[in-house]
C-alpha atoms as a PDB file:
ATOM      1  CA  UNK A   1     108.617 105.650  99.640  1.00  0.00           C
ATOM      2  CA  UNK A   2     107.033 109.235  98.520  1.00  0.00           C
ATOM      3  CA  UNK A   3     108.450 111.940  99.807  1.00  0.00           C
ATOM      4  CA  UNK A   4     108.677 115.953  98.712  1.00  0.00           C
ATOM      5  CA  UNK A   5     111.883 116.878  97.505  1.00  0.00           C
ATOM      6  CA  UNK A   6     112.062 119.426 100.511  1.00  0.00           C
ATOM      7  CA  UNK A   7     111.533 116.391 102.787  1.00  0.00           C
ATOM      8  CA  UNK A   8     113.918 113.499 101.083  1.00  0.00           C
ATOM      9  CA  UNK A   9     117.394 113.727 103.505  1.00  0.00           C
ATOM     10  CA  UNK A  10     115.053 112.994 106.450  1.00  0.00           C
ATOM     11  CA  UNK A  11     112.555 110.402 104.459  1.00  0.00           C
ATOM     12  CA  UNK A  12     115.260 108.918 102.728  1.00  0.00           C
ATOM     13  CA  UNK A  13     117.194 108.149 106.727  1.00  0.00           C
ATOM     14  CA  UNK A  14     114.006 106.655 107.615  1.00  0.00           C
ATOM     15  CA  UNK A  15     113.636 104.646 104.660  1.00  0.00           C
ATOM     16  CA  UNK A  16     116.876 103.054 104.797  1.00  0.00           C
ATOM     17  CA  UNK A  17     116.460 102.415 108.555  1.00  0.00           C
ATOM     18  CA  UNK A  18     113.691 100.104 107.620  1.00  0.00           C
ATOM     19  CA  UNK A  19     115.505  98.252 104.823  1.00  0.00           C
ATOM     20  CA  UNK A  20     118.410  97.696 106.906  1.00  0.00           C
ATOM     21  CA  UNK A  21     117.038  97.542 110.781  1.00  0.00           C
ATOM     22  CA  UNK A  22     113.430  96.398 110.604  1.00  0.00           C
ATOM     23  CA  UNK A  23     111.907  95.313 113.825  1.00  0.00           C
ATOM     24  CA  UNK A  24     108.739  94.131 112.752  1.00  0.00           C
ATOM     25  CA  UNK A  25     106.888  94.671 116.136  1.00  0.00           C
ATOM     26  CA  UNK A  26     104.585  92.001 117.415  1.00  0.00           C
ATOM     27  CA  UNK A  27     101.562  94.307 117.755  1.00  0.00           C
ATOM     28  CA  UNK A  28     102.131  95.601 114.589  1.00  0.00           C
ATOM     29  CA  UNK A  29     102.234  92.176 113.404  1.00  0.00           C
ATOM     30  CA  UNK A  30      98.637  91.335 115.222  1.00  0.00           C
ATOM     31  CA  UNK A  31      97.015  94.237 113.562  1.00  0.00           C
ATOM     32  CA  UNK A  32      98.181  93.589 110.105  1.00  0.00           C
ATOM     33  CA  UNK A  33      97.051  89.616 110.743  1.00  0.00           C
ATOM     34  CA  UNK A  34      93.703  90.561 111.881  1.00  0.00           C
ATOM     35  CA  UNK A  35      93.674  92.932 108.813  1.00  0.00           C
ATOM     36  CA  UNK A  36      94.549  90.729 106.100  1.00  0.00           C
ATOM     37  CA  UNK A  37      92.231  87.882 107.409  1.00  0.00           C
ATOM     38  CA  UNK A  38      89.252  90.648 107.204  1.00  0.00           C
ATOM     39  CA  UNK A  39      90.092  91.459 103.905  1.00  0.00           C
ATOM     40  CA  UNK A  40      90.561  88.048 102.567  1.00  0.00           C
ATOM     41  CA  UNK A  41      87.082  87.012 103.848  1.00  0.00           C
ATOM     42  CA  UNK A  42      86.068  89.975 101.978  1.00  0.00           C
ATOM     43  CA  UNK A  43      87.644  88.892  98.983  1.00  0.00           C
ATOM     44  CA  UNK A  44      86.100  85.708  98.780  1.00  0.00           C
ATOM     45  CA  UNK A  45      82.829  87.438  98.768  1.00  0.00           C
ATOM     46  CA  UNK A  46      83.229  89.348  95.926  1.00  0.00           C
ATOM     47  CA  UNK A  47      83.028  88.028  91.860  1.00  0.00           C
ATOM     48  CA  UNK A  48      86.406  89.647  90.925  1.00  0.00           C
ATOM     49  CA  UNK A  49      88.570  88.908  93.856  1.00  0.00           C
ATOM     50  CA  UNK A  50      87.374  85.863  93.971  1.00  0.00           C
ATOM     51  CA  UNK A  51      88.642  84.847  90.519  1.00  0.00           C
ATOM     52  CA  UNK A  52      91.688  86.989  90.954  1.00  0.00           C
ATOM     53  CA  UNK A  53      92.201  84.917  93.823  1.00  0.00           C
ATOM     54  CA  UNK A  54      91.625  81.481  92.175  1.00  0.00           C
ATOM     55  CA  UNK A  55      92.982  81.620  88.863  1.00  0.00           C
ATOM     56  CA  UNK A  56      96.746  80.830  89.633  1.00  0.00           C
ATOM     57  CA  UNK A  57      96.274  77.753  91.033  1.00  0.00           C
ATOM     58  CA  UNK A  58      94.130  76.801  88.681  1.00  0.00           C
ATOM     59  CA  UNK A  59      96.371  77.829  86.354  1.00  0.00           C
ATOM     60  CA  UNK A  60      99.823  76.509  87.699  1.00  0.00           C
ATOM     61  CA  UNK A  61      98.657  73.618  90.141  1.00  0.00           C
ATOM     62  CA  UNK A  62      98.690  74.113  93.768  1.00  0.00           C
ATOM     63  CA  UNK A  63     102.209  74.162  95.644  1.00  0.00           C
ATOM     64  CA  UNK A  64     103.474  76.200  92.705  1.00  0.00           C
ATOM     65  CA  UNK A  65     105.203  79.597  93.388  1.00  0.00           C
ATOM     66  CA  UNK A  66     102.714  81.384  91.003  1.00  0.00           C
ATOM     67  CA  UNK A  67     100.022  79.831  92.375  1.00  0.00           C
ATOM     68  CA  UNK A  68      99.771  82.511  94.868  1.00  0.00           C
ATOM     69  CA  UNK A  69      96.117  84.930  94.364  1.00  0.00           C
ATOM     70  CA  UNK A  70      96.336  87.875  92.236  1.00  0.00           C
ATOM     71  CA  UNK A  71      94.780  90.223  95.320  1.00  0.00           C
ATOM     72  CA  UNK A  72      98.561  90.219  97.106  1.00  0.00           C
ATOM     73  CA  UNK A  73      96.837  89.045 100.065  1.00  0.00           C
ATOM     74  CA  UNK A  74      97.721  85.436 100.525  1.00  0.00           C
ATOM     75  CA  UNK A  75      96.238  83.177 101.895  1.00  0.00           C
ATOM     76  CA  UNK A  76      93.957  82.357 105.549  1.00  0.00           C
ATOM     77  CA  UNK A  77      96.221  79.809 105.925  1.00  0.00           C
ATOM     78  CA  UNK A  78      99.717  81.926 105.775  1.00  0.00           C
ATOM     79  CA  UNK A  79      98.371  84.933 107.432  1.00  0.00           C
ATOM     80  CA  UNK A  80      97.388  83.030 110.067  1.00  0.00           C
ATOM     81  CA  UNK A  81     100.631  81.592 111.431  1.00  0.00           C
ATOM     82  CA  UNK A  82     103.381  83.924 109.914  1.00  0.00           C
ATOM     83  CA  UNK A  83     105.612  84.648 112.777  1.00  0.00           C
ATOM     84  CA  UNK A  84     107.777  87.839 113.659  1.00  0.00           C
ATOM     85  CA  UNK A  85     110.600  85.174 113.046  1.00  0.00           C
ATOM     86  CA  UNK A  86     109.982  84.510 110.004  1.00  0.00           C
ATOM     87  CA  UNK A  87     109.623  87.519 109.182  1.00  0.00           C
ATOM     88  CA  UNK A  88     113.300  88.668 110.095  1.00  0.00           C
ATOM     89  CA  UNK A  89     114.166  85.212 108.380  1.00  0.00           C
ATOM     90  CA  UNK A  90     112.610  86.190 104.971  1.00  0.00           C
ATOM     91  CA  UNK A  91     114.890  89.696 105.419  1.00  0.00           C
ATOM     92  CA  UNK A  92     117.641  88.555 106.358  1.00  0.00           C
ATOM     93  CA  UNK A  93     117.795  85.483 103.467  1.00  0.00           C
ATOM     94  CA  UNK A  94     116.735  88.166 100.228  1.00  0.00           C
ATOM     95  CA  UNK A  95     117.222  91.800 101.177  1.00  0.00           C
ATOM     96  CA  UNK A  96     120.703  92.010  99.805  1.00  0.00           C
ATOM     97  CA  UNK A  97     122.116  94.641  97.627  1.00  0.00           C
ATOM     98  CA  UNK A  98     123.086  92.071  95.531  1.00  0.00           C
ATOM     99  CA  UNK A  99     119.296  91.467  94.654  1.00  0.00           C
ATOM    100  CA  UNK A 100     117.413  94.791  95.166  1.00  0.00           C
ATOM    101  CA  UNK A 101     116.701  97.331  92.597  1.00  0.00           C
ATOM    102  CA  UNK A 102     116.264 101.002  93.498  1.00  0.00           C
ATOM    103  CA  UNK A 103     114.487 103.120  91.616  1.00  0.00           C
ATOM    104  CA  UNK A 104     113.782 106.837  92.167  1.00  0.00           C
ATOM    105  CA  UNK A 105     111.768 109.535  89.974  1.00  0.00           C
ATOM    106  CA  UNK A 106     111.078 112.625  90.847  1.00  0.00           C
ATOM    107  CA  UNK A 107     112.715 116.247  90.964  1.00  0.00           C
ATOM    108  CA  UNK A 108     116.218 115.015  91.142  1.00  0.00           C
ATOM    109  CA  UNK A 109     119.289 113.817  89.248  1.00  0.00           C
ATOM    110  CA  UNK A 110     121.513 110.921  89.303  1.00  0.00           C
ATOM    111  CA  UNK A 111     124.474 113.020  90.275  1.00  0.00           C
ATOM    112  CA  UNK A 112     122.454 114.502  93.011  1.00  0.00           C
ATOM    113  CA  UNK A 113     120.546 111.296  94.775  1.00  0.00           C
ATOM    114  CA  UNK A 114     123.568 109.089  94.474  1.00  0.00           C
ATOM    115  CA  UNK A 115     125.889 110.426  97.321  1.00  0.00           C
ATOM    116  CA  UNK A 116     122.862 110.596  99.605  1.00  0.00           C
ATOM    117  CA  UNK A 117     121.935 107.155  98.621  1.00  0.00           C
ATOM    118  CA  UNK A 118     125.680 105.292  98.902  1.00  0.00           C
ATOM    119  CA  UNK A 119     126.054 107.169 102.063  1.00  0.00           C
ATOM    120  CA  UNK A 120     122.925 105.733 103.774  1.00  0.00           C
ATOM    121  CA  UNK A 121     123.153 102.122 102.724  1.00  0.00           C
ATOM    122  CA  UNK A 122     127.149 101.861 102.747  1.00  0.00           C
ATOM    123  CA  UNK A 123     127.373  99.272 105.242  1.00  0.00           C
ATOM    124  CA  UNK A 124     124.744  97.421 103.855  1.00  0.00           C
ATOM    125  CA  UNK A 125     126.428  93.934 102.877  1.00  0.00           C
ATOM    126  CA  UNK A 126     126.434  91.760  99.795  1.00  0.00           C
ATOM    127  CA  UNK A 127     125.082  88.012 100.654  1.00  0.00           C
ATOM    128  CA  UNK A 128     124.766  84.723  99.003  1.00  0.00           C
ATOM    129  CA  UNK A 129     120.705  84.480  98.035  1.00  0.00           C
ATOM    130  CA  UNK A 130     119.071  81.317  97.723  1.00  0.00           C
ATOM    131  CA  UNK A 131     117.893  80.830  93.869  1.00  0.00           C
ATOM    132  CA  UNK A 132     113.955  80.143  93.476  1.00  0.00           C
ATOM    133  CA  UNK A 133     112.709  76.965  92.805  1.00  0.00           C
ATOM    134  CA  UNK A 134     110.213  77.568  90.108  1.00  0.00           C
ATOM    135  CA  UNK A 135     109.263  74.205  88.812  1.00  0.00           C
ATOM    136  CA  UNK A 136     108.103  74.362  85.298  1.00  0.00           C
ATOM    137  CA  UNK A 137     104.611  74.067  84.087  1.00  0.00           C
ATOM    138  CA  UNK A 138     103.322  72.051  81.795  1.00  0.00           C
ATOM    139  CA  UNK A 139     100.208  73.055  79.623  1.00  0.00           C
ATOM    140  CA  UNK A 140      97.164  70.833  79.320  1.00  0.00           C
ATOM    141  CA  UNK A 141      96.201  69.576  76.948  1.00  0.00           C
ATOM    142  CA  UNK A 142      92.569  69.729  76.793  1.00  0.00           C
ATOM    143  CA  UNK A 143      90.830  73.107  77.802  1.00  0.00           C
ATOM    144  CA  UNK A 144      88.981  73.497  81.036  1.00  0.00           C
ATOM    145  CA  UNK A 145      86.340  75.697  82.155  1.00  0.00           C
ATOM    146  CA  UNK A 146      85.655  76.210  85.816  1.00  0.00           C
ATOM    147  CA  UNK A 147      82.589  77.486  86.879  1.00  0.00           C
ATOM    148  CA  UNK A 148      82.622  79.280  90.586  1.00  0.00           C
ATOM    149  CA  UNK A 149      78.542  80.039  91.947  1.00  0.00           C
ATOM    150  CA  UNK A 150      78.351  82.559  93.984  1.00  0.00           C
ATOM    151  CA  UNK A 151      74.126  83.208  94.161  1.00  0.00           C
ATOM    152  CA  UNK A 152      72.887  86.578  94.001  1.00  0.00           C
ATOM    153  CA  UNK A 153      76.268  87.709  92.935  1.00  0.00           C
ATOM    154  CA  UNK A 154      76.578  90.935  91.552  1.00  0.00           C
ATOM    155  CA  UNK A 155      78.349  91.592  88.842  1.00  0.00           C
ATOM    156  CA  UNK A 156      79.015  87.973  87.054  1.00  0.00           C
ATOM    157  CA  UNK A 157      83.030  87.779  85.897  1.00  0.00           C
ATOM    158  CA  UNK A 158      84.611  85.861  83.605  1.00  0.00           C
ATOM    159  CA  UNK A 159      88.049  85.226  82.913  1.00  0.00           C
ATOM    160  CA  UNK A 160      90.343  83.688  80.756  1.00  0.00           C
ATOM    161  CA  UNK A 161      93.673  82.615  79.959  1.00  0.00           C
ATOM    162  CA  UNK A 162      95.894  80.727  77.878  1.00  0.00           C
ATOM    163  CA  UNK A 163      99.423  79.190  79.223  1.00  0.00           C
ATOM    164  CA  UNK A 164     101.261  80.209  75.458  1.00  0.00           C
ATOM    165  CA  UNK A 165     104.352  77.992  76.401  1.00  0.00           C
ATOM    166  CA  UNK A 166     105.851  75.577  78.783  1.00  0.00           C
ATOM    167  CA  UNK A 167     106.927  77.655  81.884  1.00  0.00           C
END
């Protein structure tokens, strides 16, 4: 959330309403499908995104948690049948105080945003969250080098990286 410091009581109400009450409205949910796909075909279209979006699974295997693509747009696949349900599912299994950090800067003080902030999220309840499975990674032995053609691409990128221990 950004908000001017004239503006925070009411921006901070309406941020806590969506931490603790979303709704995540079907239509919404439509739009933002539709948009992601878009932008994902886009990314695969274009040298950087493309290797942002490949890397990690080449890196970590596929079915691993990191394997996800750098972009933060995920893949055809998920976007394509996320649910409002699972949405509310996903909330309602890690948005706990007990694992969220808050962090505020700005033109205030500790002493001053506190009150406001233990006021608003008072009721909000601690809950038991589920611990990730991150399986660990082995690094290969030999080294690889993957070569992605993209004709007529403009620019040419290359990347690399180095696993420097067993994840």
């Amino acid at each position: 959330m950004s908000a001017l410091s004239e503006n925070l009581q009411p921006s901070l109400e309406l941020f806590a309403d969506v931490v603790l009450r979303p709704t995540f409205p079907e239509e919404e949910l439509k739009r933002l499908r539709s948009q992601y796909l878009t932008a994902i075909q886009q990314e695969k279209s274009r040298p950087v995104s493309m290797a942002l979006r490949l890397l990690p699974g080449m890196l970590y295997g596929e079915g691993h948690a990191y394997a996800q693509p750098l972009t933060g747009s995920g893949t055809e696949e998920s976007v394509a049948v996320i649910t409002r349900e699972d949405l509310l599912n996903w909330h309602n299994t890690w948005f706990k105080p007990n694992n969220a950090t808050l962090v505020i800067v700005g033109d205030t003080t500790l002493e001053a945003i506190t009150p406001r902030i233990e006021e608003l999220f008072r009721n909000w309840e601690m809950g038991t969250v589920p611990v990730k499975n991150i399986t660990t990674v082995k690094r290969s032995k030999t080294e690889a080098i993957y070569l992605i053609t993209k004709p007529a691409a403009q620019p040419s990128m290359i990347l690399s990286r180095y696993l420097i221990a067993p994840m």
